[in-house]
C-alpha atoms as a PDB file:
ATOM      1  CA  UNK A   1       0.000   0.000   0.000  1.00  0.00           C
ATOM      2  CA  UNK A   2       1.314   3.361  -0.887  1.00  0.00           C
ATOM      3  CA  UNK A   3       1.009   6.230   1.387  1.00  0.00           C
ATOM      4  CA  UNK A   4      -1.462   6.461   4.267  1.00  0.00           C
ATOM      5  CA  UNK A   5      -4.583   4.447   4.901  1.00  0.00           C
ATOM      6  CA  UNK A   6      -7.751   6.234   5.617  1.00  0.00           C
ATOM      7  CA  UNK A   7      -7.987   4.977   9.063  1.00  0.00           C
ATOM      8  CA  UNK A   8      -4.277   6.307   9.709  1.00  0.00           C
ATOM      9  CA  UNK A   9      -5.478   9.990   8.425  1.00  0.00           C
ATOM     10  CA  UNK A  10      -8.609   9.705  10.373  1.00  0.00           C
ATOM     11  CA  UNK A  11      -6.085   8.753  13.609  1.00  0.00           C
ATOM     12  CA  UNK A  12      -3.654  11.730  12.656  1.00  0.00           C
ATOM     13  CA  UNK A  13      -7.242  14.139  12.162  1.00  0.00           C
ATOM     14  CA  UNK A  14      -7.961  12.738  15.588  1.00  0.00           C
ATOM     15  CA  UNK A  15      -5.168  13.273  17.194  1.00  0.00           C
ATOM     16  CA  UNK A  16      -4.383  16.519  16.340  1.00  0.00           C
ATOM     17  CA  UNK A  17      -8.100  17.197  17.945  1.00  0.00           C
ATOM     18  CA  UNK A  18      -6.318  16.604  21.427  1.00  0.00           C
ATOM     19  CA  UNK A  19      -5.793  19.420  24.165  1.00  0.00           C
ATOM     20  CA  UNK A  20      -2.239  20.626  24.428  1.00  0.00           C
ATOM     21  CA  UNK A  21      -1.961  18.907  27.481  1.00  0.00           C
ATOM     22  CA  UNK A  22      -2.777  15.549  26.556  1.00  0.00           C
ATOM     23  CA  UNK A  23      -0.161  13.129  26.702  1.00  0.00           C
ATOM     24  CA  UNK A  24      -1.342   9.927  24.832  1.00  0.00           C
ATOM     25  CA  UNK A  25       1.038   6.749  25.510  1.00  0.00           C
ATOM     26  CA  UNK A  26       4.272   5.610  23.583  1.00  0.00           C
ATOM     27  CA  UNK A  27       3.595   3.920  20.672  1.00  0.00           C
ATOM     28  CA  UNK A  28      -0.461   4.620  20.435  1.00  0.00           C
ATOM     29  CA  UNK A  29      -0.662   4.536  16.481  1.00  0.00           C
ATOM     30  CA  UNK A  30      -2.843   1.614  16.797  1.00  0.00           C
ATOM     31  CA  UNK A  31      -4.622   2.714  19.719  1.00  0.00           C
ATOM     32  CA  UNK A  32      -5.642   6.034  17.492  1.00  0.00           C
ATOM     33  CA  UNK A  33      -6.953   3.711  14.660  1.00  0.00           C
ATOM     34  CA  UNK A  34      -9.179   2.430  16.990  1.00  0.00           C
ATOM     35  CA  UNK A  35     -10.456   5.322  17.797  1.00  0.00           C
ATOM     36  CA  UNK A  36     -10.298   6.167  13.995  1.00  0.00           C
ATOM     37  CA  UNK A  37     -12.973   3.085  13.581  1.00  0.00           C
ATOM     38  CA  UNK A  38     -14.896   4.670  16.646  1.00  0.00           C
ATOM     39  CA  UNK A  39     -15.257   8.165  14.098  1.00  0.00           C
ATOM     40  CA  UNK A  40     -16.308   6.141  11.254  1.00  0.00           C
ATOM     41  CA  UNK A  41     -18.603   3.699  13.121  1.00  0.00           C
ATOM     42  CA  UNK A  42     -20.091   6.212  16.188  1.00  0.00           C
ATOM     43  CA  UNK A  43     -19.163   9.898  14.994  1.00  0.00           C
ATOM     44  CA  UNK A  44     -20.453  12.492  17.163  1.00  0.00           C
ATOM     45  CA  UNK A  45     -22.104   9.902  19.552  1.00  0.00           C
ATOM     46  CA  UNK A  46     -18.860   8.350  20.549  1.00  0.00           C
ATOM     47  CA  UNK A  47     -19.013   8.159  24.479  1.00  0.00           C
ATOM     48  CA  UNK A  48     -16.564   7.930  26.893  1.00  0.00           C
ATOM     49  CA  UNK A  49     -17.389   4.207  27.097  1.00  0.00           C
ATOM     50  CA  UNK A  50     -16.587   3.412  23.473  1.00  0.00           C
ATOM     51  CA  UNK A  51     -13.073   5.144  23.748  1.00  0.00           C
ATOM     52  CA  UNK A  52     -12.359   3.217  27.261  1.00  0.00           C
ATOM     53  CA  UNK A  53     -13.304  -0.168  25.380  1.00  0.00           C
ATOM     54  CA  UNK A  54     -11.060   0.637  22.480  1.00  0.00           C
ATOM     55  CA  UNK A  55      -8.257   1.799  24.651  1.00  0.00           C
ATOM     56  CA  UNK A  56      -8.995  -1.452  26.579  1.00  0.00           C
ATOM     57  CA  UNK A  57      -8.658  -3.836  23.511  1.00  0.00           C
ATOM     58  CA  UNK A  58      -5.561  -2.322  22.777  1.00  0.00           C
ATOM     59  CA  UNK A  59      -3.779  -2.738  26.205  1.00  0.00           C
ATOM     60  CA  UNK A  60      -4.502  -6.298  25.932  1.00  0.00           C
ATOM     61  CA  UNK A  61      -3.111  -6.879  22.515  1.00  0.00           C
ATOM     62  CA  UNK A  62      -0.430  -5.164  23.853  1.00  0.00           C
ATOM     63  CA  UNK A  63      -0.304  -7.510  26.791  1.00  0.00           C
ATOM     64  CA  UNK A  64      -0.586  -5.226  29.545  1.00  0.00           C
ATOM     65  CA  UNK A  65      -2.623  -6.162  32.700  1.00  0.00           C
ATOM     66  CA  UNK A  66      -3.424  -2.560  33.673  1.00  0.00           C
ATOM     67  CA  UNK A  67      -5.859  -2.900  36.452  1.00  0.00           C
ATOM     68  CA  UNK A  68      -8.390  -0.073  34.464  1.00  0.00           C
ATOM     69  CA  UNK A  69      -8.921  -2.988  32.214  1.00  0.00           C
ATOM     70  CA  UNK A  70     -12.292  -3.139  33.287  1.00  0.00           C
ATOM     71  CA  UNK A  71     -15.989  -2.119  32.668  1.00  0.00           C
ATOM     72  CA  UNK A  72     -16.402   1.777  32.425  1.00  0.00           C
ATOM     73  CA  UNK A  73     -19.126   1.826  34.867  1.00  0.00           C
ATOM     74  CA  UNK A  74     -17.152   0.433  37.363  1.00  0.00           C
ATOM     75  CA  UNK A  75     -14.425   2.828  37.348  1.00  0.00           C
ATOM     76  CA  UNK A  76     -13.859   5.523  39.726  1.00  0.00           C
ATOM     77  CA  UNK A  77     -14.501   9.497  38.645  1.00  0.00           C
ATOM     78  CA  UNK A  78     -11.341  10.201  38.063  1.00  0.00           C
ATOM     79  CA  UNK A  79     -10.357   7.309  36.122  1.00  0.00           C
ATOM     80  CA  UNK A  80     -13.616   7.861  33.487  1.00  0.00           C
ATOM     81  CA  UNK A  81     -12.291  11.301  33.112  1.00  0.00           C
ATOM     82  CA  UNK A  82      -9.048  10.789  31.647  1.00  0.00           C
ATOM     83  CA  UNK A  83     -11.125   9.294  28.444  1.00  0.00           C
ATOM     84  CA  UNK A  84     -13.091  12.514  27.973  1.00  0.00           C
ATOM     85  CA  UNK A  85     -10.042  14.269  26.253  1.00  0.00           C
ATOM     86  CA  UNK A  86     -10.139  11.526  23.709  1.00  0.00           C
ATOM     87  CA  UNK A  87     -13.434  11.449  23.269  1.00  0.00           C
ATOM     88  CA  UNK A  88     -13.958  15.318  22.627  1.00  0.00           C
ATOM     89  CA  UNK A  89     -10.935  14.824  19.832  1.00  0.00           C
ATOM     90  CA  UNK A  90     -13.163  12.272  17.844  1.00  0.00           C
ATOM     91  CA  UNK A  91     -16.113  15.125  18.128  1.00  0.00           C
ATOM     92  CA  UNK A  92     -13.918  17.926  17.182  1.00  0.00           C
ATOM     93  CA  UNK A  93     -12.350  15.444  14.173  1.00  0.00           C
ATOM     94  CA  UNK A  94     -15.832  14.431  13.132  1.00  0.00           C
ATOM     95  CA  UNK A  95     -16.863  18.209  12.580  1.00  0.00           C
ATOM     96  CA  UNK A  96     -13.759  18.686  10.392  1.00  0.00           C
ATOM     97  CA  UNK A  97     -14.339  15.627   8.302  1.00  0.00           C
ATOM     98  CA  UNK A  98     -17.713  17.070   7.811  1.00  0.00           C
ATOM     99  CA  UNK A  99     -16.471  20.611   6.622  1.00  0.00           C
ATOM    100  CA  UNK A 100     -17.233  22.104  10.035  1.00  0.00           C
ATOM    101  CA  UNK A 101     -13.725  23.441  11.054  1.00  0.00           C
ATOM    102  CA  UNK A 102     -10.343  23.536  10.174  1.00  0.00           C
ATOM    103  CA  UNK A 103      -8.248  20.688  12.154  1.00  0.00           C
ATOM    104  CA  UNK A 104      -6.553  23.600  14.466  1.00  0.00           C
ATOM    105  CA  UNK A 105      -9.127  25.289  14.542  1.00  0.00           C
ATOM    106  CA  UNK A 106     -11.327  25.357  18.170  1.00  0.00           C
ATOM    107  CA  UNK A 107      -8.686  23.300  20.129  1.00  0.00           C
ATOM    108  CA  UNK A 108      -9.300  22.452  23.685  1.00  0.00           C
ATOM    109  CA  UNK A 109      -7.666  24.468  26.749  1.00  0.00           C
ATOM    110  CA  UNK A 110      -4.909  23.123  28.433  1.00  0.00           C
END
């Protein structure tokens, strides 16, 4: 395949959607296609949920036994918030893909 796939633009649209200060982990290229699926299949009603269970799948193919591996619901507050950023970048990319904004444009605070 030459050049980029459309779920790797869709991840790089997405992840240029993040706050300043969000620090996504090492290596998360296929953690962002995930959440490039979670644009394609859920748009703008992508929950906090959907991004937990896609950054869940990918922990465990990348055989980590991180104890938030584990319903959303049953997390604590603070835990369920660290998804939000992620899940406000698939919005924000979903309005760009649509012609709605630029992909800098309307960034979130720090």
């Amino acid at each position: 395949m030459t050049g980029k796939s459309y779920l790797d633009q869709d991840a790089e649209l997405i992840r240029s959607q993040l706050p300043a200060g969000a620090t996504p982990p090492a290596d998360a290229e296929p953690l962002f296609r995930l959440y490039a699926v979670l644009l394609r299949a859920k748009g703008g009603q992508v929950t906090s949920a959907d991004v937990h269970d896609a950054w869940s799948a990918w922990m465990l193919t990348m055989g980590d036994d991180h104890p938030a591996i584990r319903p959303f619901d049953s997390l604590d507050e603070r835990t369920q918030r660290e998804d939000e950023p992620y899940v406000e970048a698939i919005r924000r990319a979903v309005r760009v893909r649509a012609g709605g904004g630029r992909p800098d444009q309307d960034r979130l605070p720090e």
